[in-house]
N, C-alpha and C. Protein backbone atom coordinates (compact mmCIF):
# COMPACT_ATOMS: atom_id res chain seq x y z
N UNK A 1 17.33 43.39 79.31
CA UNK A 1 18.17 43.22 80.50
C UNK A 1 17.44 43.81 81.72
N UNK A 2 17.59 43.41 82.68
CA UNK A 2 17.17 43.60 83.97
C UNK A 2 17.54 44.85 84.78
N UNK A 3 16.86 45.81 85.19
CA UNK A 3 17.37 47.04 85.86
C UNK A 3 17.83 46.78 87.14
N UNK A 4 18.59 46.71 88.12
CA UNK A 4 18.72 46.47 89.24
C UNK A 4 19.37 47.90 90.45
N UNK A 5 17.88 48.48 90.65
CA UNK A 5 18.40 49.62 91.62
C UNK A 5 18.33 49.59 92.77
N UNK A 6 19.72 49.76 93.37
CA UNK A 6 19.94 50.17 94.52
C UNK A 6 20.04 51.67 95.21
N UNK A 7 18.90 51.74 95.98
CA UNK A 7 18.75 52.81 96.67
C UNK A 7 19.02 52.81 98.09
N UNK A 8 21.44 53.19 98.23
CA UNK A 8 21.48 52.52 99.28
C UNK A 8 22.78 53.74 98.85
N UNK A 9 23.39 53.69 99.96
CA UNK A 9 24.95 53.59 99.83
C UNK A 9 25.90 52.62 99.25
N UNK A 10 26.67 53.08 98.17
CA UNK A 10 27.70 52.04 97.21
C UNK A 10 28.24 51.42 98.63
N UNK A 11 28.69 52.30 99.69
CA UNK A 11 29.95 51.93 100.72
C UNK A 11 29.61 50.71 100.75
N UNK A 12 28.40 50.07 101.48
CA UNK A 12 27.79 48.64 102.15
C UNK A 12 28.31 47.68 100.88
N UNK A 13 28.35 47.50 99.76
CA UNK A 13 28.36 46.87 98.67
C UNK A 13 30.08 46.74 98.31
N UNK A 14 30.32 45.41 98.67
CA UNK A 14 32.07 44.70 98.34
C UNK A 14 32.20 44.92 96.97
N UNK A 15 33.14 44.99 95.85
CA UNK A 15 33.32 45.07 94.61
C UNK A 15 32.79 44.07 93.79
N UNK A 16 33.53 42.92 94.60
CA UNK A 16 33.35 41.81 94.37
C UNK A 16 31.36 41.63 94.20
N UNK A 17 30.67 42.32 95.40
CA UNK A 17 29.40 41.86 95.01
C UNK A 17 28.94 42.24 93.88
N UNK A 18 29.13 43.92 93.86
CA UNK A 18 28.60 44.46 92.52
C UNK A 18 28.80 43.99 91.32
N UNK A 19 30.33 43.54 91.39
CA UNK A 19 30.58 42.73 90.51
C UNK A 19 29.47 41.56 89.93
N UNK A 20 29.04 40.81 91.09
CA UNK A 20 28.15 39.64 90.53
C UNK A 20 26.94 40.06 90.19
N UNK A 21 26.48 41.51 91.26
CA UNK A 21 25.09 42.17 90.34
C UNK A 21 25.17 42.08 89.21
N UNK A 22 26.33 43.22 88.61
CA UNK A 22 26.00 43.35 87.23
C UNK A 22 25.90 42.12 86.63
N UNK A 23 26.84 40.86 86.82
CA UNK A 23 26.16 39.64 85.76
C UNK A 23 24.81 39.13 85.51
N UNK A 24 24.08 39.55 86.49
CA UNK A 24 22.47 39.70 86.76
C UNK A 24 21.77 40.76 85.99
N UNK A 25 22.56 41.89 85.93
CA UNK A 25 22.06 43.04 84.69
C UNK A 25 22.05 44.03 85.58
N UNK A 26 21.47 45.29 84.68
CA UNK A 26 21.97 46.53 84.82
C UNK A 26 22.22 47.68 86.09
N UNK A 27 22.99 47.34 86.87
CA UNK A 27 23.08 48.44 88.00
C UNK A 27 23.43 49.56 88.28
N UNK A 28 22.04 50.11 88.85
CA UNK A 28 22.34 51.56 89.06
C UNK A 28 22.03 51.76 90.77
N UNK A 29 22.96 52.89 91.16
CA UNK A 29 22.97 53.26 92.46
C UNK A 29 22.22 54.49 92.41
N UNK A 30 21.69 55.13 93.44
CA UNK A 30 21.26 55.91 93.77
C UNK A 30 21.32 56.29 95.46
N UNK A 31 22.04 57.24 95.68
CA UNK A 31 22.41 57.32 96.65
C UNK A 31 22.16 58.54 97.35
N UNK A 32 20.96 58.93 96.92
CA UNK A 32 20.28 60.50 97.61
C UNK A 32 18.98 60.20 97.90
N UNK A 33 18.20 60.88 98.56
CA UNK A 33 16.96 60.95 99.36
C UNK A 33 15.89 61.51 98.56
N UNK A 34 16.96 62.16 96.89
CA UNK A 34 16.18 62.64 96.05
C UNK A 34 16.08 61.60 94.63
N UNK A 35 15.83 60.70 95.17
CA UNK A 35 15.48 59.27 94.53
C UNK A 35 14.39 58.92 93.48
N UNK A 36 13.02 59.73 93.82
CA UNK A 36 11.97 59.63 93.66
C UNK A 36 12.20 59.88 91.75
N UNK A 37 12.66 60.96 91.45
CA UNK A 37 12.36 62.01 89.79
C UNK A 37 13.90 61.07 88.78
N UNK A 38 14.43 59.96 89.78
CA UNK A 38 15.51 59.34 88.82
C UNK A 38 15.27 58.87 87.39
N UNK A 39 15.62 59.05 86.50
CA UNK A 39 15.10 58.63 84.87
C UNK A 39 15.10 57.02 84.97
N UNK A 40 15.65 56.35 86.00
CA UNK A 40 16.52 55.02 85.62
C UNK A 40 14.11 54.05 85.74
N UNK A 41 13.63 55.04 86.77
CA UNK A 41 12.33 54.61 87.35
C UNK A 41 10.86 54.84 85.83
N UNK A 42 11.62 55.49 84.77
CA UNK A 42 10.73 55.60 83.87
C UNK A 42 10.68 54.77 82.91
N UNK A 43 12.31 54.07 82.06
CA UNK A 43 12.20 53.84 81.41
C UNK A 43 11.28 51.81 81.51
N UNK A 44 11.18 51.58 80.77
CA UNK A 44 10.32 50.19 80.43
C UNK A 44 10.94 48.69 80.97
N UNK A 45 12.25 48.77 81.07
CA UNK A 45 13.21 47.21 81.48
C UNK A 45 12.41 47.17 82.78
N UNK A 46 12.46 45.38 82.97
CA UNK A 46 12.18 45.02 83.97
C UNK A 46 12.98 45.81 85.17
N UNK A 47 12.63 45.77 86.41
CA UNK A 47 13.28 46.26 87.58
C UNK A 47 13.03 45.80 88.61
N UNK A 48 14.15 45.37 89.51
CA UNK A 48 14.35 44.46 90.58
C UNK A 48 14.71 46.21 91.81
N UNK A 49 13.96 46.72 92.98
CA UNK A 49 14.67 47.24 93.51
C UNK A 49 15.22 47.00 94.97
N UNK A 50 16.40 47.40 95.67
CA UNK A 50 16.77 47.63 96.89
C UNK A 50 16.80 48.55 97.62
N UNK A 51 16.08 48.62 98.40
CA UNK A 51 15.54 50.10 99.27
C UNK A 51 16.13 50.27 100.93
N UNK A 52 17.27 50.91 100.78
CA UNK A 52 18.04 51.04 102.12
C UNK A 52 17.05 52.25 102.97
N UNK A 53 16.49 51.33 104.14
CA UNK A 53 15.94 52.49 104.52
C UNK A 53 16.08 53.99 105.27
N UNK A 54 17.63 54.03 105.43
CA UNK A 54 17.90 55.55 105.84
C UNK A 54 18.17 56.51 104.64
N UNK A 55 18.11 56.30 103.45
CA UNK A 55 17.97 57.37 102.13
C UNK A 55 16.32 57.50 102.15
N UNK A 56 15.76 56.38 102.47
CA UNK A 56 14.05 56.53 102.09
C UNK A 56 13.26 57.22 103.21
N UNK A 57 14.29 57.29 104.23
CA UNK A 57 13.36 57.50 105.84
C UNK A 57 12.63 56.94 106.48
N UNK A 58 13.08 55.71 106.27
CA UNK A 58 12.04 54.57 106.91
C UNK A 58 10.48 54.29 106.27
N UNK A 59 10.54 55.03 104.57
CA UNK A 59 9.62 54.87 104.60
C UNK A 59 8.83 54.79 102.71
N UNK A 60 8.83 54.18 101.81
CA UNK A 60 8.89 53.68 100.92
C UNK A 60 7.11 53.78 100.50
N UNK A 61 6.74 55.30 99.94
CA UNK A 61 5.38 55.22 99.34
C UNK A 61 4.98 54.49 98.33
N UNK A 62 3.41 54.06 98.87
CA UNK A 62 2.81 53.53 97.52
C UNK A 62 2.69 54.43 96.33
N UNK A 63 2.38 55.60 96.18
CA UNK A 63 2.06 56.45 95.42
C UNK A 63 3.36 56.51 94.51
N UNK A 64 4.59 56.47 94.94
CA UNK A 64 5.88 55.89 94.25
C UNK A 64 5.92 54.78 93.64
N UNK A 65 5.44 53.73 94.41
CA UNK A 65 5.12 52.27 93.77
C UNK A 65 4.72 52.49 92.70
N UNK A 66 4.05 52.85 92.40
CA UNK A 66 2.37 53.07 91.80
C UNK A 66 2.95 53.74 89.94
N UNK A 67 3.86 53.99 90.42
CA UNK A 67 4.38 54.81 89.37
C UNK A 67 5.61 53.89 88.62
N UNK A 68 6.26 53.21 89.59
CA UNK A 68 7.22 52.67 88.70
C UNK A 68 7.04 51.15 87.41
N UNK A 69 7.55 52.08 85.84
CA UNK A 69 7.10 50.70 85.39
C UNK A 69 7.95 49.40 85.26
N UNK A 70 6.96 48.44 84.98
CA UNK A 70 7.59 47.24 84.82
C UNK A 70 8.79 46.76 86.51
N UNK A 71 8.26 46.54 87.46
CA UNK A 71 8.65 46.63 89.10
C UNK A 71 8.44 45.28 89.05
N UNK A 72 9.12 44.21 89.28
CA UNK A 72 9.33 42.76 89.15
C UNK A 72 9.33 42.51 90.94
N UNK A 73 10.34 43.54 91.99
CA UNK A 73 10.36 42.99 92.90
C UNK A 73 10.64 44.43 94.12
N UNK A 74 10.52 44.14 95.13
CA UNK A 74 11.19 45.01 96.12
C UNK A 74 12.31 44.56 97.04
N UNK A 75 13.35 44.48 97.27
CA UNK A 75 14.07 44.01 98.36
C UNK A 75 14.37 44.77 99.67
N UNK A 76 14.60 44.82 100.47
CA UNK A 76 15.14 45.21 101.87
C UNK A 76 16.20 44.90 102.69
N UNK A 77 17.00 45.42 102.86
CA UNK A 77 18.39 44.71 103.42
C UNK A 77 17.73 44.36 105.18
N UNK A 78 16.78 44.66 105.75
CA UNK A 78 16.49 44.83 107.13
C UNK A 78 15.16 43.59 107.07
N UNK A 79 15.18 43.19 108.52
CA UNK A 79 14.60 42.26 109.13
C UNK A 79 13.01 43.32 109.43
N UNK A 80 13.06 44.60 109.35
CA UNK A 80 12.08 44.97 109.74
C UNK A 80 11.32 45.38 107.98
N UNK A 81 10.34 45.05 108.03
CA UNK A 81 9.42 45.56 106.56
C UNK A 81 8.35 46.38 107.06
N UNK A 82 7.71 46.91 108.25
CA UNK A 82 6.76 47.26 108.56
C UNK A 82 6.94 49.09 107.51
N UNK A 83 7.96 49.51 107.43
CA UNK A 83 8.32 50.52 106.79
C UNK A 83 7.69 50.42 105.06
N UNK A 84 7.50 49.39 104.16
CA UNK A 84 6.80 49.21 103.40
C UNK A 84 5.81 48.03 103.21
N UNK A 85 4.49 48.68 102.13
CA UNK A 85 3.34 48.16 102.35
C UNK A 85 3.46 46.77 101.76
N UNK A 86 3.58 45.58 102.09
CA UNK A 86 3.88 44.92 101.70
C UNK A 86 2.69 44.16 101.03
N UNK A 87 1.45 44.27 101.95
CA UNK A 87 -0.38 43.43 101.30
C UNK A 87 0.07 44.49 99.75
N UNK A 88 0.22 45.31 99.85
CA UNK A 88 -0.09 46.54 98.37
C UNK A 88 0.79 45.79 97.71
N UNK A 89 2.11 45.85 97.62
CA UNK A 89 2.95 45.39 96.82
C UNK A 89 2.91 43.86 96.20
N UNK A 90 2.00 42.84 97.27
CA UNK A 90 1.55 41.42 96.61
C UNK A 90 0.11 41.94 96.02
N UNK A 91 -0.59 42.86 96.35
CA UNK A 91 -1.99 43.18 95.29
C UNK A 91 -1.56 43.32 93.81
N UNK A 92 -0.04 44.22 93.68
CA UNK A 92 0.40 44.34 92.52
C UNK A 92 1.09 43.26 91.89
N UNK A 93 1.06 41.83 92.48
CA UNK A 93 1.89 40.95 91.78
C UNK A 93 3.68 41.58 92.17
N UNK A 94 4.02 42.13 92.83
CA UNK A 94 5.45 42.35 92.98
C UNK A 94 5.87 41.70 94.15
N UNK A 95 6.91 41.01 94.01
CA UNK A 95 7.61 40.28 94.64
C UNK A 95 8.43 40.97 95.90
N UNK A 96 8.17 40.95 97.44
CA UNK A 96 8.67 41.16 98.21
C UNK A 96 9.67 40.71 98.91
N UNK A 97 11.12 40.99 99.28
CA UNK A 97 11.85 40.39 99.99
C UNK A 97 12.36 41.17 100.95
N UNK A 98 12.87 40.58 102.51
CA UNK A 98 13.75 41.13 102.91
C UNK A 98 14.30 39.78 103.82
N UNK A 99 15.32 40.33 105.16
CA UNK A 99 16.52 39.33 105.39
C UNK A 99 15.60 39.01 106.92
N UNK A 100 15.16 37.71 107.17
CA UNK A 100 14.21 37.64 108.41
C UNK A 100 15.23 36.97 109.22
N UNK A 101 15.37 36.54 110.16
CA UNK A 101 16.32 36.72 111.18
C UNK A 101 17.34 36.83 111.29
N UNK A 102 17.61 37.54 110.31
CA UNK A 102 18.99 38.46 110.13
C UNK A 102 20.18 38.72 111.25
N UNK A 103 19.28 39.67 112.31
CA UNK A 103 20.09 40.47 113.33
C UNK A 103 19.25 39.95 114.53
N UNK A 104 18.93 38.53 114.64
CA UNK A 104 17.78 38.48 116.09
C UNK A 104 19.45 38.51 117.01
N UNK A 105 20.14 37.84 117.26
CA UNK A 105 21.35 37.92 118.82
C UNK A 105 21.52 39.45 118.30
N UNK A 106 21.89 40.24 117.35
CA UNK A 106 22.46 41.46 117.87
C UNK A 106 21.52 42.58 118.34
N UNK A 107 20.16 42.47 117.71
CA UNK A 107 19.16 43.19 117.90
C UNK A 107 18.61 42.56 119.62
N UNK A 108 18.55 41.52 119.61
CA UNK A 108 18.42 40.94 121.30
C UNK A 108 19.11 41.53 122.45
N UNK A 109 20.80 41.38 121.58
CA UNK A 109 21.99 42.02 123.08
C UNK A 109 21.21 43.34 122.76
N UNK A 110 21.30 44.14 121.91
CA UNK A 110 21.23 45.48 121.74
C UNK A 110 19.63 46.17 123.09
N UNK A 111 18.81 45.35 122.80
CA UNK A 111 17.77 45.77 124.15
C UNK A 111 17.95 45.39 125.32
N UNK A 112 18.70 44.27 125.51
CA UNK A 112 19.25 43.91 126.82
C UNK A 112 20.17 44.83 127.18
N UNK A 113 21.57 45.19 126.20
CA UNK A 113 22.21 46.42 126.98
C UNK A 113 21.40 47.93 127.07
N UNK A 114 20.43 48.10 126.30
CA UNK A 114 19.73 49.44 126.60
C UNK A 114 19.20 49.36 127.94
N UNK A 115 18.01 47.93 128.13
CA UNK A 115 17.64 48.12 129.47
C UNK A 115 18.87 47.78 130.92
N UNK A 116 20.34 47.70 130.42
CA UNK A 116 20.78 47.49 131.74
C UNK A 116 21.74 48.67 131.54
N UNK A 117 21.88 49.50 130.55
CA UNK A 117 22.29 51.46 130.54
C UNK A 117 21.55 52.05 131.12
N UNK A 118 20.01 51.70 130.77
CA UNK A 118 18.91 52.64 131.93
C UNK A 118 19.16 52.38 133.06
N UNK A 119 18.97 51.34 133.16
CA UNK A 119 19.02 50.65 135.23
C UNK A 119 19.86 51.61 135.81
N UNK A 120 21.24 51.48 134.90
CA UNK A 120 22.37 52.42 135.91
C UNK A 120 22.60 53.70 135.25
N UNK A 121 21.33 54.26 134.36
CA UNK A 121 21.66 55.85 134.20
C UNK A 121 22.82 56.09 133.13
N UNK A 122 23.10 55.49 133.03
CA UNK A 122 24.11 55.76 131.97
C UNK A 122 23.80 57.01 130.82
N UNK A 123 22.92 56.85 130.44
CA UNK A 123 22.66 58.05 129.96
C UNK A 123 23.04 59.44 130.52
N UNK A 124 22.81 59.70 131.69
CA UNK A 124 22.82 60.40 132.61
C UNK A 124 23.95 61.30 132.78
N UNK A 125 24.94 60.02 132.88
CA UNK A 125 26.61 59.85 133.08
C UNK A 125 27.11 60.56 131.79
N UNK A 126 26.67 59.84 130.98
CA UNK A 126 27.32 60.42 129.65
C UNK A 126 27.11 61.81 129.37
N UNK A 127 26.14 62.34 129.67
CA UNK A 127 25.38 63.80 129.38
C UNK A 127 26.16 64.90 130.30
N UNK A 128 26.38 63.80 131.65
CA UNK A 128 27.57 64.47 132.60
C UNK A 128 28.95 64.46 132.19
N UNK A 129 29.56 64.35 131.03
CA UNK A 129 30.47 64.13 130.37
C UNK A 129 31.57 62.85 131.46
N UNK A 130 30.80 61.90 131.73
CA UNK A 130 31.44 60.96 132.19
C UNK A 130 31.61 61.37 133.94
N UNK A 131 31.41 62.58 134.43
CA UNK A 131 31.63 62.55 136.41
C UNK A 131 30.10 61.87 136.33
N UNK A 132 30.53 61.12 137.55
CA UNK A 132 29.26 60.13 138.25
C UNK A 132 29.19 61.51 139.80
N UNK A 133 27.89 61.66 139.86
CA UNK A 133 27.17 62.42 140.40
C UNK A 133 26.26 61.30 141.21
N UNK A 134 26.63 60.47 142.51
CA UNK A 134 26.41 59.84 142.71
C UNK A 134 24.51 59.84 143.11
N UNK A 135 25.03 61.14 143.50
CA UNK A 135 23.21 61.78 144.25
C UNK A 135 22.01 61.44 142.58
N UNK A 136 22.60 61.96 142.12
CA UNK A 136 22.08 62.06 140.80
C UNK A 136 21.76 61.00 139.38
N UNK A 137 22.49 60.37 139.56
CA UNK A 137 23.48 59.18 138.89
C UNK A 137 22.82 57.58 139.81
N UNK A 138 22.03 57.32 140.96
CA UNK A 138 22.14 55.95 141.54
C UNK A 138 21.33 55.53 140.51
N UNK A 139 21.62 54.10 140.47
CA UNK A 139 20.55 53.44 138.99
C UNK A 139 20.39 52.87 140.24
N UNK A 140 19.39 51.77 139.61
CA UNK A 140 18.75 50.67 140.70
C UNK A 140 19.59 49.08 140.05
N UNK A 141 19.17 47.85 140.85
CA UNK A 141 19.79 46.80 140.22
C UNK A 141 18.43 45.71 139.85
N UNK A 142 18.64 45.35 138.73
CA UNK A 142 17.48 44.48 137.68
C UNK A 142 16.76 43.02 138.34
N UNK A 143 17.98 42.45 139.27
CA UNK A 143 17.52 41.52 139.94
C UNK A 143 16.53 41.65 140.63
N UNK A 144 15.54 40.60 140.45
CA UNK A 144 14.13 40.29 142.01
C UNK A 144 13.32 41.65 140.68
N UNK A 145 13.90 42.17 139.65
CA UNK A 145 12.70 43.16 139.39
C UNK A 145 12.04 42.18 137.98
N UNK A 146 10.29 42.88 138.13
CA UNK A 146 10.19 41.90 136.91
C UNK A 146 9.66 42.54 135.41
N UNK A 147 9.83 42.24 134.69
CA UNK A 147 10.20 42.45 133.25
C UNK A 147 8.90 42.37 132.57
N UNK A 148 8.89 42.70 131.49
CA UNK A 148 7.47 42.16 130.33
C UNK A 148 8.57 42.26 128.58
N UNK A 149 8.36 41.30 127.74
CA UNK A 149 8.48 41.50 126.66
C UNK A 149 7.24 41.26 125.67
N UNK A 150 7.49 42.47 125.06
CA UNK A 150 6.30 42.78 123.84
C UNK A 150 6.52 41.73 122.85
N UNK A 151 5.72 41.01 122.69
CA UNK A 151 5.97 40.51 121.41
C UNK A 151 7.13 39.05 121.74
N UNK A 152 6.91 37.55 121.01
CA UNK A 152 7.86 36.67 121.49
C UNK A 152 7.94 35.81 120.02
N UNK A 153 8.35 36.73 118.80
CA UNK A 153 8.48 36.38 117.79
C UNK A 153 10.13 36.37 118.26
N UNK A 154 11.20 36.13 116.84
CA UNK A 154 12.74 35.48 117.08
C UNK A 154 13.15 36.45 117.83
N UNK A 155 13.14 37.81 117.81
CA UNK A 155 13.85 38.82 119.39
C UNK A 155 13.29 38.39 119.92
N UNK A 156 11.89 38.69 120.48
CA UNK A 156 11.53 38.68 121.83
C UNK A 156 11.78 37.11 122.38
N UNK A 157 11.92 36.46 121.72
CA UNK A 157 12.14 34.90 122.50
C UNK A 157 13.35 34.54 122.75
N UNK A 158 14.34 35.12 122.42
CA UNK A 158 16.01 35.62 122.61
C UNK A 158 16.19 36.32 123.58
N UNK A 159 15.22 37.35 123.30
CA UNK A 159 15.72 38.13 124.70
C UNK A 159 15.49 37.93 126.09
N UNK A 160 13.90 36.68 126.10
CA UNK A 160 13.48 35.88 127.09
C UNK A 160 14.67 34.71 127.71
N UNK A 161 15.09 34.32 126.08
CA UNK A 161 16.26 32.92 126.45
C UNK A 161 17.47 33.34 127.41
């Protein structure tokens, strides 16, 4: 049977889903940062894993890889993989996944409202527990100003649109 670990929070996971994991085979959660020394990573069954990256810290060693046996796949609930090695993990024949344009409109609004909180300081405001300090506090306005986006993969070409 198939090991299937999730190294995430149960919360994110409906009943109903886990439910359909297990018909897929054996699930185990793991839900600490002290992930690494789990018995579930020694024994021999195949293993499919899910790696939430705020238990891992953004950050998923090879030297861990390297160790787990019989590792069929890696998954990622996030659009971003730069957090694991992914060339390493196809050198090993292991199967990489994660969710690719997942969050491009919310991750898009999300830099558009950061850069129009800066414009008007908002930060600022908030730190002032909400009094506007006008001297202190003027933002500027975005119009006639001009912009650069890094990068014009699915965000950056959203956030252009």
């Amino acid at each position: 049977m198939m090991d299937i670990i999730i190294i995430n929070s149960k919360d994110g996971f409906s009943p109903n889903y886990i439910k359909r994991l297990k018909n897929l085979g054996k699930v185990t959660f793991i839900e600490t940062q002290k992930y690494q020394g789990h018995h579930v990573f020694k024994n021999d069954e195949e293993k499919i894993i899910v790696v939430g990256p705020e238990l891992v810290e953004w950050k998923f060693p090879n030297e861990f890889i390297e160790k787990i046996k019989n590792l069929k796949a890696v998954c990622v609930p996030t659009t971003s993989f730069s957090w694991i090695d992914g060339k390493f993990l196809r050198s090993k024949k292991i199967d990489f996944l994660n969710v690719p344009k997942y969050s491009t409109e919310s991750v898009a609004e999300y830099a558009i409202s950061l850069m129009l909180n800066l414009a008007k300081k908002l930060p600022l405001v908030m730190k002032n527990k909400w009094k506007i300090d006008y001297d202190k506090h003027k933002g500027w306005e975005v119009k006639g100003k001009t912009m650069g986006i890094i990068g014009l993969g699915s965000i950056g070409t959203r956030i252009a649109e």
